[in-house]
N, C-alpha and C. Protein backbone atom coordinates (compact mmCIF):
# COMPACT_ATOMS: atom_id res chain seq x y z
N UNK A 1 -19.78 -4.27 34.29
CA UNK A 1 -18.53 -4.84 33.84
C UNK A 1 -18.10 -6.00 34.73
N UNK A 2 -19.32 -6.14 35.59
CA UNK A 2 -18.80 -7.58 36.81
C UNK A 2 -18.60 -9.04 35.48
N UNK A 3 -19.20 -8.74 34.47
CA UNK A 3 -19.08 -10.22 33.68
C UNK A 3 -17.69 -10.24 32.66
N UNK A 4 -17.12 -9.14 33.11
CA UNK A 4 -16.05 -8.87 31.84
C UNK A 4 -14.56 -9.16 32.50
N UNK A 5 -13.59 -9.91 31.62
CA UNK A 5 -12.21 -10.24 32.05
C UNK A 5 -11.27 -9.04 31.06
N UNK A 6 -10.03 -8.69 31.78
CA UNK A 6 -9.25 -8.08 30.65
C UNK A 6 -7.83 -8.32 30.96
N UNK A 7 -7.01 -8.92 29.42
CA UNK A 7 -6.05 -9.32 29.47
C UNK A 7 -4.75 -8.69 29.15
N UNK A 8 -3.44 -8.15 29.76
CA UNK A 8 -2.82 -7.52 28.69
C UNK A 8 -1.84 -8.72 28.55
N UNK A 9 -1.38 -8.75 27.23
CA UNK A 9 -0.51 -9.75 26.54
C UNK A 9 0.08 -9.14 25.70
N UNK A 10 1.48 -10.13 26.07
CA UNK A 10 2.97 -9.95 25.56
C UNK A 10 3.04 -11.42 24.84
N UNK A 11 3.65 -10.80 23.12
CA UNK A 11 3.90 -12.08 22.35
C UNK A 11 5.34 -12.06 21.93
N UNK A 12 5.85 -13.16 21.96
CA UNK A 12 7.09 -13.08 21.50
C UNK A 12 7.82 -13.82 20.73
N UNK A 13 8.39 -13.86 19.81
CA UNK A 13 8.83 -14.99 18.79
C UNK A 13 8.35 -14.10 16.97
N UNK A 14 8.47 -14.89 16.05
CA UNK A 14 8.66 -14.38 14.76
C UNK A 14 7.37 -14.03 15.05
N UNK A 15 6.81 -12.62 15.30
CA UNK A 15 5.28 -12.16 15.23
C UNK A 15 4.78 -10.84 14.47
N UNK A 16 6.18 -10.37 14.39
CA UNK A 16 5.87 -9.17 13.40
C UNK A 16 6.44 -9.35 12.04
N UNK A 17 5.74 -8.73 10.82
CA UNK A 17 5.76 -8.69 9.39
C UNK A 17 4.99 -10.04 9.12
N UNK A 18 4.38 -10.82 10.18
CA UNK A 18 3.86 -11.94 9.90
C UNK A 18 2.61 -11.72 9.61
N UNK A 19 1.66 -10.91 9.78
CA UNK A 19 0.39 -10.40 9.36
C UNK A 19 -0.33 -10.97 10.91
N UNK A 20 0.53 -11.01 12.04
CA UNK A 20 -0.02 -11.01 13.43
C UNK A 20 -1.46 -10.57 13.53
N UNK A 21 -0.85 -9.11 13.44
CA UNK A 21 -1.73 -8.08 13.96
C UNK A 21 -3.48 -8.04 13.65
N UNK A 22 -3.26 -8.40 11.76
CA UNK A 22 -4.30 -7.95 11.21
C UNK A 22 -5.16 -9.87 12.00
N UNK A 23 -4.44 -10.64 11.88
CA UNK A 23 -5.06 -11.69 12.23
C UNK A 23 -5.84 -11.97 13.69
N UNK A 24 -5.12 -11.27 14.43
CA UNK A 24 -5.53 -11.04 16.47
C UNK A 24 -6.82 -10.00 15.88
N UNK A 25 -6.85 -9.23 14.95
CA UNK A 25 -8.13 -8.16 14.81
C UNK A 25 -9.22 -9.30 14.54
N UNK A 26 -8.63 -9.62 13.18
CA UNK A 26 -10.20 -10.28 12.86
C UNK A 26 -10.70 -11.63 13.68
N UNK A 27 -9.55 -12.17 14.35
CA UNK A 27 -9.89 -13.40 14.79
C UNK A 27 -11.19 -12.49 16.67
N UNK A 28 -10.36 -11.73 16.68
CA UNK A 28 -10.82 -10.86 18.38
C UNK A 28 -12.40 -10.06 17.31
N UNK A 29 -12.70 -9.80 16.55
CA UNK A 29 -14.00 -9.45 16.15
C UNK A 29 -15.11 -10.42 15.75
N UNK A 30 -13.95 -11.66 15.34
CA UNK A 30 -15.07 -12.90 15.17
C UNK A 30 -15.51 -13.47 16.48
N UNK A 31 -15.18 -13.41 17.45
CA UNK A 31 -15.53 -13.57 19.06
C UNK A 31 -15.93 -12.78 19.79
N UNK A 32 -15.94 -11.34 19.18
CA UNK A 32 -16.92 -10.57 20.02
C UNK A 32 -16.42 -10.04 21.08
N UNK A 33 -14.82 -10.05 20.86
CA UNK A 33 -13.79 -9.36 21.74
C UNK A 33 -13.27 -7.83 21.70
N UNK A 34 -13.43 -6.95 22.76
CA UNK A 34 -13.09 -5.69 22.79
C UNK A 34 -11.50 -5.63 23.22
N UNK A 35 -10.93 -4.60 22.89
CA UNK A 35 -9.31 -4.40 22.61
C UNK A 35 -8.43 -3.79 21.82
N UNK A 36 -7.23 -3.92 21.86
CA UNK A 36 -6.08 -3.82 20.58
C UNK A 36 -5.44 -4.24 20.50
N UNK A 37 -4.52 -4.10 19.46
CA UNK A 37 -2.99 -5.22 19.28
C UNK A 37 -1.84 -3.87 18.89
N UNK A 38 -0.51 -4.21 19.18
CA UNK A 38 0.12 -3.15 18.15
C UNK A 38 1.37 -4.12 18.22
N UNK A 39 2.55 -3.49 17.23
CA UNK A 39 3.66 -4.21 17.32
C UNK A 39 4.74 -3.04 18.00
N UNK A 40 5.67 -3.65 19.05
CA UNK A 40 6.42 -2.95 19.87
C UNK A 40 7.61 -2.96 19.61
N UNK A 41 8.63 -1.89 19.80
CA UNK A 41 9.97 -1.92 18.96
C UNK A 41 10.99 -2.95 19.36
N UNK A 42 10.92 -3.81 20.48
CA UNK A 42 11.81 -4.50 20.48
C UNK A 42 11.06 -5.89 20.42
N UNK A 43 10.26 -5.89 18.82
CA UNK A 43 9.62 -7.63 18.42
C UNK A 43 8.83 -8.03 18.63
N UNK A 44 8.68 -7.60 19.74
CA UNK A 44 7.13 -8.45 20.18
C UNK A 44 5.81 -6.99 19.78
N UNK A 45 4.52 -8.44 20.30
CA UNK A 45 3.19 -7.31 20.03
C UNK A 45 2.44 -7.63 20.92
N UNK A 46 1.63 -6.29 21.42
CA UNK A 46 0.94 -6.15 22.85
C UNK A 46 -0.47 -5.76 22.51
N UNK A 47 -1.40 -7.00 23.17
CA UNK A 47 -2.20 -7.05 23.06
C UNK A 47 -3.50 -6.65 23.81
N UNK A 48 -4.48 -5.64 24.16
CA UNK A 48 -5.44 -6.25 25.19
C UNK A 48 -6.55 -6.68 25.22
N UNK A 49 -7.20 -7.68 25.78
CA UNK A 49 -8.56 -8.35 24.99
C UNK A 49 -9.45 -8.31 26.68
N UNK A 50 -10.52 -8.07 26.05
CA UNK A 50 -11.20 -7.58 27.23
C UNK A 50 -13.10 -8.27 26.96
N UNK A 51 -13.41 -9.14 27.59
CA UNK A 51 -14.93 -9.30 27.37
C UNK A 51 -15.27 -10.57 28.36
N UNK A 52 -16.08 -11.57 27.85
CA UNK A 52 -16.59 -12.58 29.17
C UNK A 52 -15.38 -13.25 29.35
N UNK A 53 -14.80 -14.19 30.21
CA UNK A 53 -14.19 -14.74 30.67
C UNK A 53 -13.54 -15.97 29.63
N UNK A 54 -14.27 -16.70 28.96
CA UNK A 54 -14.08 -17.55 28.45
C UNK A 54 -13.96 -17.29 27.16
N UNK A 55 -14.43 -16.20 26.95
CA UNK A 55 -13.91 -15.78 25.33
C UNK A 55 -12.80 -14.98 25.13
N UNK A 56 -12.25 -14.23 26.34
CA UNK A 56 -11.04 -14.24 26.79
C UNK A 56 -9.77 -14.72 26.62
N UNK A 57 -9.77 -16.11 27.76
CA UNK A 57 -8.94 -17.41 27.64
C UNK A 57 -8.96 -17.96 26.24
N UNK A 58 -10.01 -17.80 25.31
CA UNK A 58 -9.95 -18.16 23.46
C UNK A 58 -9.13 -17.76 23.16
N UNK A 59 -9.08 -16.23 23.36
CA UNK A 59 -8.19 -15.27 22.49
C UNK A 59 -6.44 -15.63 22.87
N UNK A 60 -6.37 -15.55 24.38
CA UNK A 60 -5.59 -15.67 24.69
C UNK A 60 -4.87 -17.38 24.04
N UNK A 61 -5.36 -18.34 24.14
CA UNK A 61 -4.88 -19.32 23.91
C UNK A 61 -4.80 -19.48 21.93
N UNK A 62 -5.76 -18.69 21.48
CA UNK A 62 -5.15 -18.38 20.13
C UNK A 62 -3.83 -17.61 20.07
N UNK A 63 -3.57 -17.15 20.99
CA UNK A 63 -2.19 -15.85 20.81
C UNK A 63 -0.81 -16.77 21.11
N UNK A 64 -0.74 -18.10 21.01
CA UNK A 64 0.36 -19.15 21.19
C UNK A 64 0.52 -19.60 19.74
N UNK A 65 -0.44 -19.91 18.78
CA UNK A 65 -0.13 -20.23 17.55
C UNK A 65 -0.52 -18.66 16.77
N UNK A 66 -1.36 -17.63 16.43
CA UNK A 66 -1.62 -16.83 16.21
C UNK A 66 -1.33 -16.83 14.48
N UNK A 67 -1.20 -15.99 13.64
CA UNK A 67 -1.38 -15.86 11.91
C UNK A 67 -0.37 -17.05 11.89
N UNK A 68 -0.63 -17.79 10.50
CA UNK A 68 -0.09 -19.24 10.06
C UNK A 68 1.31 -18.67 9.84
N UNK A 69 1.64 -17.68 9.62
CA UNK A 69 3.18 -17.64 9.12
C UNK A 69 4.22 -17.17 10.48
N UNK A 70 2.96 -17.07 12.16
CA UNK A 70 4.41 -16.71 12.77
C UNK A 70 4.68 -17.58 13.57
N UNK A 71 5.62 -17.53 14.60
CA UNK A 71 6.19 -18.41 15.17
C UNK A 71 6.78 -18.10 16.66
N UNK A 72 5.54 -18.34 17.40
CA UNK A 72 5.34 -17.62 18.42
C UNK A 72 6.08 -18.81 19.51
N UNK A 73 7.01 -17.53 20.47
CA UNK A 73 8.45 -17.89 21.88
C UNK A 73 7.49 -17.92 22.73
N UNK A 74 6.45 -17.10 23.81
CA UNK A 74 5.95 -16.78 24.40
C UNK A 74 4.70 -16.01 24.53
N UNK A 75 4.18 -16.63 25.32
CA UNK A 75 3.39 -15.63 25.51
C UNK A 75 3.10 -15.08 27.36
N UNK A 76 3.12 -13.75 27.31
CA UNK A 76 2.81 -13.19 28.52
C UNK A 76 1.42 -12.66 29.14
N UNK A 77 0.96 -12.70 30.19
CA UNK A 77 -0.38 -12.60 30.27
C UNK A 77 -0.42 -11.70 31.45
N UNK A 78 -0.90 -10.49 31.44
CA UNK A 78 -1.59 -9.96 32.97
C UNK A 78 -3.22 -9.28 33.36
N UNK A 79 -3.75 -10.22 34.29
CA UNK A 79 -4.74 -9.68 34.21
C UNK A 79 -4.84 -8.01 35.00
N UNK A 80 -6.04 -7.46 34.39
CA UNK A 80 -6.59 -6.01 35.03
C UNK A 80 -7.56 -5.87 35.02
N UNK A 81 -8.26 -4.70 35.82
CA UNK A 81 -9.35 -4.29 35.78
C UNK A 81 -10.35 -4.30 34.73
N UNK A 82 -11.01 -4.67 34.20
CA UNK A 82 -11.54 -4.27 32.77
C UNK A 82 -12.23 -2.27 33.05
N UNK A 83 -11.95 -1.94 31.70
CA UNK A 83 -11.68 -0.77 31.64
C UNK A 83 -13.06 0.00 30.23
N UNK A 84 -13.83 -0.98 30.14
CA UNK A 84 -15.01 -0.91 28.98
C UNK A 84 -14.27 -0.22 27.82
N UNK A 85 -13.45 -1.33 27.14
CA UNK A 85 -13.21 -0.48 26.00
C UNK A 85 -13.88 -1.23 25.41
N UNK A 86 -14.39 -0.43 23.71
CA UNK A 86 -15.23 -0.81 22.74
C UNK A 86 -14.84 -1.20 21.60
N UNK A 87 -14.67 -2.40 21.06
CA UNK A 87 -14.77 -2.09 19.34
C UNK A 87 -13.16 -3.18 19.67
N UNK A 88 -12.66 -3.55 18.61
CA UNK A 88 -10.74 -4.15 18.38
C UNK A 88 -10.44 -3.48 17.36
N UNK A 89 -9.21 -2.95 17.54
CA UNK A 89 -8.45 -2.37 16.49
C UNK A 89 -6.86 -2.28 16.66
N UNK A 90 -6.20 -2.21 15.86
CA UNK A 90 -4.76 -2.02 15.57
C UNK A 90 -4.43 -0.39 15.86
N UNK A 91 -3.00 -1.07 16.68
CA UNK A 91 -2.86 0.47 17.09
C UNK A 91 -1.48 0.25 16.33
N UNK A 92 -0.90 1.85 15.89
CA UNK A 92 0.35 2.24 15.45
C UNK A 92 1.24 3.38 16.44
């Protein structure tokens, strides 16, 4: 896991009912990104994307414009340990 980065991210701005979520999935499976997304009760949605470094910083810098209909305030970023998770999916 020495080649792997992992990000947790905080989004904030019009991001939920916007079809965020399903969009951070497929866009984080078309890159070959391990993780999840969910939406959190006060608006925002928390993300973690975990794989090489630079496909990483993709995801992450997709998560500023993110699905065409939202309208993203912020975004928050912390790095961690990577933790080998497998697969992206939506959490509830």
């Amino acid at each position: 896991m020495a080649d792997r980065t992992r990000a947790h991210v905080f989004v904030s701005g019009t991001v939920q009912d916007v079809y965020y979520r399903a969009n951070t999935r497929d866009t984080a499976r078309e890159k070959g990104v391990d993780g999840w997304v969910k939406n959190l009760e006060d608006g925002r949605v928390e993300a973690v994307f975990e794989g090489p470094e630079d496909v990483v910083e993709s995801m992450i810098e997709w998560c500023h414009t993110g699905s065409p209909a939202a309208e993203v305030g912020d975004v928050e970023v912390e790095y961690e340990p990577p933790q080998g998770v497998d697969g992206f999916e939506i959490r509830y």
